[in-house]
Structures are given as C-alpha cells and as structure tokens.
Protein backbone atom coordinates (compact mmCIF):
# COMPACT_ATOMS: atom_id res chain seq x y z
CA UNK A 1 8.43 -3.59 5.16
CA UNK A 2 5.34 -3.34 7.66
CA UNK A 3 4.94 -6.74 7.48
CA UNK A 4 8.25 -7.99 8.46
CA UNK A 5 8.88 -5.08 10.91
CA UNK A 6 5.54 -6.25 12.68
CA UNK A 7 6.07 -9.89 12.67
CA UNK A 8 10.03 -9.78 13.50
CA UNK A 9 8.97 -7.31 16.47
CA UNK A 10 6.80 -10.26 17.96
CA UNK A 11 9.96 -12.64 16.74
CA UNK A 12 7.52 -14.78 14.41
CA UNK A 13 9.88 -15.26 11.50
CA UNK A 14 7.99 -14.71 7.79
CA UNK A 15 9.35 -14.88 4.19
CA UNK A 16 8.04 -11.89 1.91
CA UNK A 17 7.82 -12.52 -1.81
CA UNK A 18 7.30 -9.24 -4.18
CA UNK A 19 5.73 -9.64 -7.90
CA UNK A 20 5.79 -6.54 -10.24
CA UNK A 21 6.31 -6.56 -14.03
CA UNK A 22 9.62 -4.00 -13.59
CA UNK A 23 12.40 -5.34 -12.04
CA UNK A 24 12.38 -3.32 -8.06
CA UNK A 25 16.14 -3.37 -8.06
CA UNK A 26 15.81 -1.55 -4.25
CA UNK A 27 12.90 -4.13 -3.12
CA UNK A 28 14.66 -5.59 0.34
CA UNK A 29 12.68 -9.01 -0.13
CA UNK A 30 12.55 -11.76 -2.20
CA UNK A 31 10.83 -10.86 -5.84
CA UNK A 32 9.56 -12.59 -8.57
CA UNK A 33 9.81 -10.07 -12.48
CA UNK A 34 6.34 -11.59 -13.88
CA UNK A 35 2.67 -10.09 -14.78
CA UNK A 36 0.37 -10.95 -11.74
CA UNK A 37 -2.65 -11.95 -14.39
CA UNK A 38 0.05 -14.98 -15.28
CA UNK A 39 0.09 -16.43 -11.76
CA UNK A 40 -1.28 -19.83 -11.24
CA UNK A 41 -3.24 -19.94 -8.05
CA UNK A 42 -1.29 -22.86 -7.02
CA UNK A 43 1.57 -20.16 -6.75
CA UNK A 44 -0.84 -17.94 -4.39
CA UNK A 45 -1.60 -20.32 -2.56
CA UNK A 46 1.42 -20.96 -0.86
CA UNK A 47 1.18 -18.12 1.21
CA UNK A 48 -0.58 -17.21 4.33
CA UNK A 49 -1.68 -13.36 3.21
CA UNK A 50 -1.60 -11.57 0.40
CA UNK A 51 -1.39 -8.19 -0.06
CA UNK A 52 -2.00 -6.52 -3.54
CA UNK A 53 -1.60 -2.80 -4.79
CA UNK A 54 -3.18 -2.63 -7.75
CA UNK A 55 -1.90 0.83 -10.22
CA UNK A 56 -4.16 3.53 -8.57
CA UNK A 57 -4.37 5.87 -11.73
CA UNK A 58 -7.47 5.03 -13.07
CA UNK A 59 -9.08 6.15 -10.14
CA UNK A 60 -6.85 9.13 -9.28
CA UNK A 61 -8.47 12.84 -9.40
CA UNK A 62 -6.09 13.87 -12.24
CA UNK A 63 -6.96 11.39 -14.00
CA UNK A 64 -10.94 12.34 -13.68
CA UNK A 65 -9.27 16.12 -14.81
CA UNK A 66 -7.80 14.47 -17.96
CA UNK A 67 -10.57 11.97 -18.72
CA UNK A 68 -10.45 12.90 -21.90
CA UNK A 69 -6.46 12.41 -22.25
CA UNK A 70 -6.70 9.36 -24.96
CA UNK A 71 -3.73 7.38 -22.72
CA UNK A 72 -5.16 4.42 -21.66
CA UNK A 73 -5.04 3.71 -17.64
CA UNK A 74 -4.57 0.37 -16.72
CA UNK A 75 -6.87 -1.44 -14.01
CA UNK A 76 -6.53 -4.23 -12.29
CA UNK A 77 -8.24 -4.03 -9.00
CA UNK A 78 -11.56 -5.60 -10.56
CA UNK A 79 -9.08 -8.45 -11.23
CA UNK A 80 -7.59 -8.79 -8.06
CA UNK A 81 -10.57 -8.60 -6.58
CA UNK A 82 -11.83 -11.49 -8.27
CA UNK A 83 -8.26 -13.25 -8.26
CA UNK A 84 -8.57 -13.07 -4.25
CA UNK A 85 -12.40 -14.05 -3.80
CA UNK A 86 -11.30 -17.80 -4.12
CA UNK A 87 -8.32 -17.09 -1.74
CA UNK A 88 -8.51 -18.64 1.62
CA UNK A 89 -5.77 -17.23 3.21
CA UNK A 90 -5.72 -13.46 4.78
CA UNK A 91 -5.87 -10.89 1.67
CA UNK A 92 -5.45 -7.06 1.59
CA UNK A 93 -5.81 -4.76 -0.97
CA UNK A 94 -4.92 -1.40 -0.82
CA UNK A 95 -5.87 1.41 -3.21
CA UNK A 96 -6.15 5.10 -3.34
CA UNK A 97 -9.72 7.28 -1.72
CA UNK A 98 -12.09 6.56 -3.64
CA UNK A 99 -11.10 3.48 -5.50
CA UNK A 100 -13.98 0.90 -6.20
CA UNK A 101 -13.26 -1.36 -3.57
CA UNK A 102 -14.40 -1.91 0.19
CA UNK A 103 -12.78 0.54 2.44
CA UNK A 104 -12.58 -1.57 5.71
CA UNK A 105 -9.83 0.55 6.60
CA UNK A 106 -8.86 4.37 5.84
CA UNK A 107 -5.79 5.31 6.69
CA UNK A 108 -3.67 8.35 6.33
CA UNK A 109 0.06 10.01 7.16
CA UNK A 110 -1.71 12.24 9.86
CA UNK A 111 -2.56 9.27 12.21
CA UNK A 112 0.84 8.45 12.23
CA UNK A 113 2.90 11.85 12.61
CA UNK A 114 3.91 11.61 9.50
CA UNK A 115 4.11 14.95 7.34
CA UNK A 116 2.36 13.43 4.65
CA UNK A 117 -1.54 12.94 3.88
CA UNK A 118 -1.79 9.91 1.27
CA UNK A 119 -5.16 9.07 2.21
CA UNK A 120 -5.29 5.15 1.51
CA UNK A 121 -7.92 2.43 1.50
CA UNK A 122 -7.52 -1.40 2.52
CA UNK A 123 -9.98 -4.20 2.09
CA UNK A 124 -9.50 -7.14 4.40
CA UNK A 125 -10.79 -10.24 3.60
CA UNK A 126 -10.71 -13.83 5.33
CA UNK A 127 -10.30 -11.91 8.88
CA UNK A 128 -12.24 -9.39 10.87
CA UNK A 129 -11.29 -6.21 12.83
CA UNK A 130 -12.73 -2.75 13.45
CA UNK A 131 -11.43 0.32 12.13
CA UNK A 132 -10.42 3.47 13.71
CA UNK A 133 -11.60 6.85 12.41
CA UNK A 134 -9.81 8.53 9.97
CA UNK A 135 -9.07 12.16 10.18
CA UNK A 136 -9.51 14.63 7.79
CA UNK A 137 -6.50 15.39 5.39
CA UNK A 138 -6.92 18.85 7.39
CA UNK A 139 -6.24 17.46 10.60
CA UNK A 140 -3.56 18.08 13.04
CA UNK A 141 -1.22 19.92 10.28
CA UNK A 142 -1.28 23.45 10.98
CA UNK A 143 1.84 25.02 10.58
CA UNK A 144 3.58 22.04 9.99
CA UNK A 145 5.34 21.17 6.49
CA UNK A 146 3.50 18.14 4.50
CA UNK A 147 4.99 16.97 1.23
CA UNK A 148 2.71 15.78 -1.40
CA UNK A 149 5.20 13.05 -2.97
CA UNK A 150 4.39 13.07 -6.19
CA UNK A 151 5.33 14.21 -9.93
CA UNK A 152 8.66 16.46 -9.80
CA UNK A 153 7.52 18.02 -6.18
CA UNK A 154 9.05 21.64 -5.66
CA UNK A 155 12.47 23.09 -4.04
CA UNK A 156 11.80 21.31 -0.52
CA UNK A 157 10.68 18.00 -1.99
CA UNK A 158 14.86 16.69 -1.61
CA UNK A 159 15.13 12.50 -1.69
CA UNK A 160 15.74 13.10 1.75
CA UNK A 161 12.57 14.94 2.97
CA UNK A 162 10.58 12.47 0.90
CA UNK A 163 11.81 9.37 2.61
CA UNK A 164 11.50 10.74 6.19
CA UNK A 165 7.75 11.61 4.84
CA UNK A 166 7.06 7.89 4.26
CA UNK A 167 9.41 6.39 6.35
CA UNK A 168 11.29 4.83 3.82
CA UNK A 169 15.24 4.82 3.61
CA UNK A 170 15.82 2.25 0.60
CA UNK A 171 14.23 3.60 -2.50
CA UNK A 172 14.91 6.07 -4.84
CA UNK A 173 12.35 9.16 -5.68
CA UNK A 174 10.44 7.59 -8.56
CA UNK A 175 9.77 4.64 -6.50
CA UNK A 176 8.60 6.41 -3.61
CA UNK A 177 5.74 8.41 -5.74
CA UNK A 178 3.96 4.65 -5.70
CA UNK A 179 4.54 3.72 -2.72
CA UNK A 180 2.66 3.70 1.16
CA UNK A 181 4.30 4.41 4.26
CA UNK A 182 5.55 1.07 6.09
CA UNK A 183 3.72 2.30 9.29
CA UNK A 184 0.19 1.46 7.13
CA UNK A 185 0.68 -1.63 6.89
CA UNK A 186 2.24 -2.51 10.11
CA UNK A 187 -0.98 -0.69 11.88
CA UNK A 188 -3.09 -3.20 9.96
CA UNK A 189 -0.91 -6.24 11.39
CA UNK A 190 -1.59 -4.94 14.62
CA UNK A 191 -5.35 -4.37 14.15
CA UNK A 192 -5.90 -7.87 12.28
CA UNK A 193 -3.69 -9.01 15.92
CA UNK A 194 -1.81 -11.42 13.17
CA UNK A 195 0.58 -12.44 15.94
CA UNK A 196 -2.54 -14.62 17.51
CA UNK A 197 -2.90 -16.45 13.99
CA UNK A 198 0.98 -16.47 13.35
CA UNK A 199 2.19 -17.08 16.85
C-alpha cells in the first residue's frame, strides 16, 4: 500500500501484483496463490521493482530462545537474495533487525509517529540513496502507549488499536502480526525519488 499511495500521490499510475502461498483474501491488489521458488524469471521480469518479505522467524529473538524447539523455521531470504542478484530492475527486501542481509535502510514506527517500534531492515539493489539514522527503539516514547503486535497481545491490543499502530485499515489481526507499516515503504519511494525513474 506504500507503493501505490506514493506513486498515485505523484499521479504516476502502477499495477501491484502480490504472490504468497495462502490465499490474502484482504490483499487490496492484484495476487497470484503460488510458491515464489516456482516463479520463472520471465514472470519477474515483467516488473519494474520488486519487493520481497521473506518469513522473518528464523532470524527472530524467540526463535534464538527456542533454538532448540525441533519445529523447523523456514528461510528463504538466502533464496531471494540469490533469485534477485540477476534482477535488473529496482529490488527491495525487507526483513526483521538482524536478519542476514544488507541493511541499507533501518527503519522503525518511532520515525514515523507511529506507537509501534518494529525495527525493520531493507536492502536496495539496482538504485542508490542514503539513509537516515535510525533511532533507538527507546526513542521519543516516553509516556506514550506502543503496542508490540504480535502473538495474542494483552487487554489494550483491540483490532482497532493494532491497525491505527501500523496504519492499516483492511486486514484482520493475524495478518497484521506479519505485516510493516505502509508509511515504510512509502518513505523508501521517496528516498529512492522513484517518481524521477517513473515519471
């Protein structure tokens, strides 16, 4: 939603195509049900950027407190990494802090307002730009509520606190535990100034 909300706000019209293995019955764009390791990268390369999300679970901290949990945690971004190498259009890849992958930007719920942390990491490839600092999860949110959006959440953590967290109106809560705030990605389109490429 970043993407089109940047590109319609600079009236450049885009199409947005969505792959995931589950049917995203609430996804607001157009969406292909298929495993992203099937792709053919004639299908990829139809489009100008690409922006992947890899599952983040491998790398997330509880899963370094349950290493020893025998469920096995999927993980593509070495894939997608080397899926997008041979891309030659604009490709982003976002992951959680500390993920295994090029952290070009770092950006968190702070630098937007938002009462959220959700530290995130981007890797840009096929386009420069320079990245702001990223405050510290401690940053500018004393005595303010922050939801943590994630697992069951507590009393305040209502469907409707959640999506005013992220800024996200059109899912439902187990979607919005994987998702990033629109205003991410949208930040990035105006740092990578897309609109001079796209224009």
């Amino acid at each position: 939603m970043g993407y089109y909300n940047y590109f319609h706000s600079n009236n450049i019209s885009c199409s947005i195509t969505g792959i995931d293995i589950m049917n995203q019955k609430h996804y607001p764009f157009s969406f292909v049900l298929g495993d992203v390791q099937n792709i053919s990268f004639d299908f990829l390369s139809q489009f100008d950027i690409v922006h992947a999300s890899p599952p983040c679970q491998k790398y997330s901290r509880t899963n370094a407190i349950f290493k020893n949990n025998p469920l096995e945690r999927v993980d593509l971004l070495p894939f997608t990494l080397d899926l997008l190498q041979s891309f030659s259009g604009i490709s982003i890849i976002e992951n959680i802090e500390g993920a295994p992958l090029r952290p070009d930007f770092k950006l968190s719920g702070i630098m937007f307002n938002l009462p959220i942390v959700r530290v995130r990491w981007f890797q840009v490839n096929n386009i420069f730009a320079l990245s702001p600092l990223c405050p510290g999860t401690n940053s500018k949110i004393r005595g303010k509520q922050i939801f943590t959006v994630a697992g069951n959440g507590s009393k305040n953590d209502t469907l409707k606190n959640w999506s005013s967290a992220l800024g996200i109106d059109w899912m439902n809560r187990k979607e919005l535990i994987q998702a990033i705030p629109p205003a991410y990605t949208f930040f990035l389109c105006q740092q990578l100034n897309l609109k001079s490429i796209f224009k």
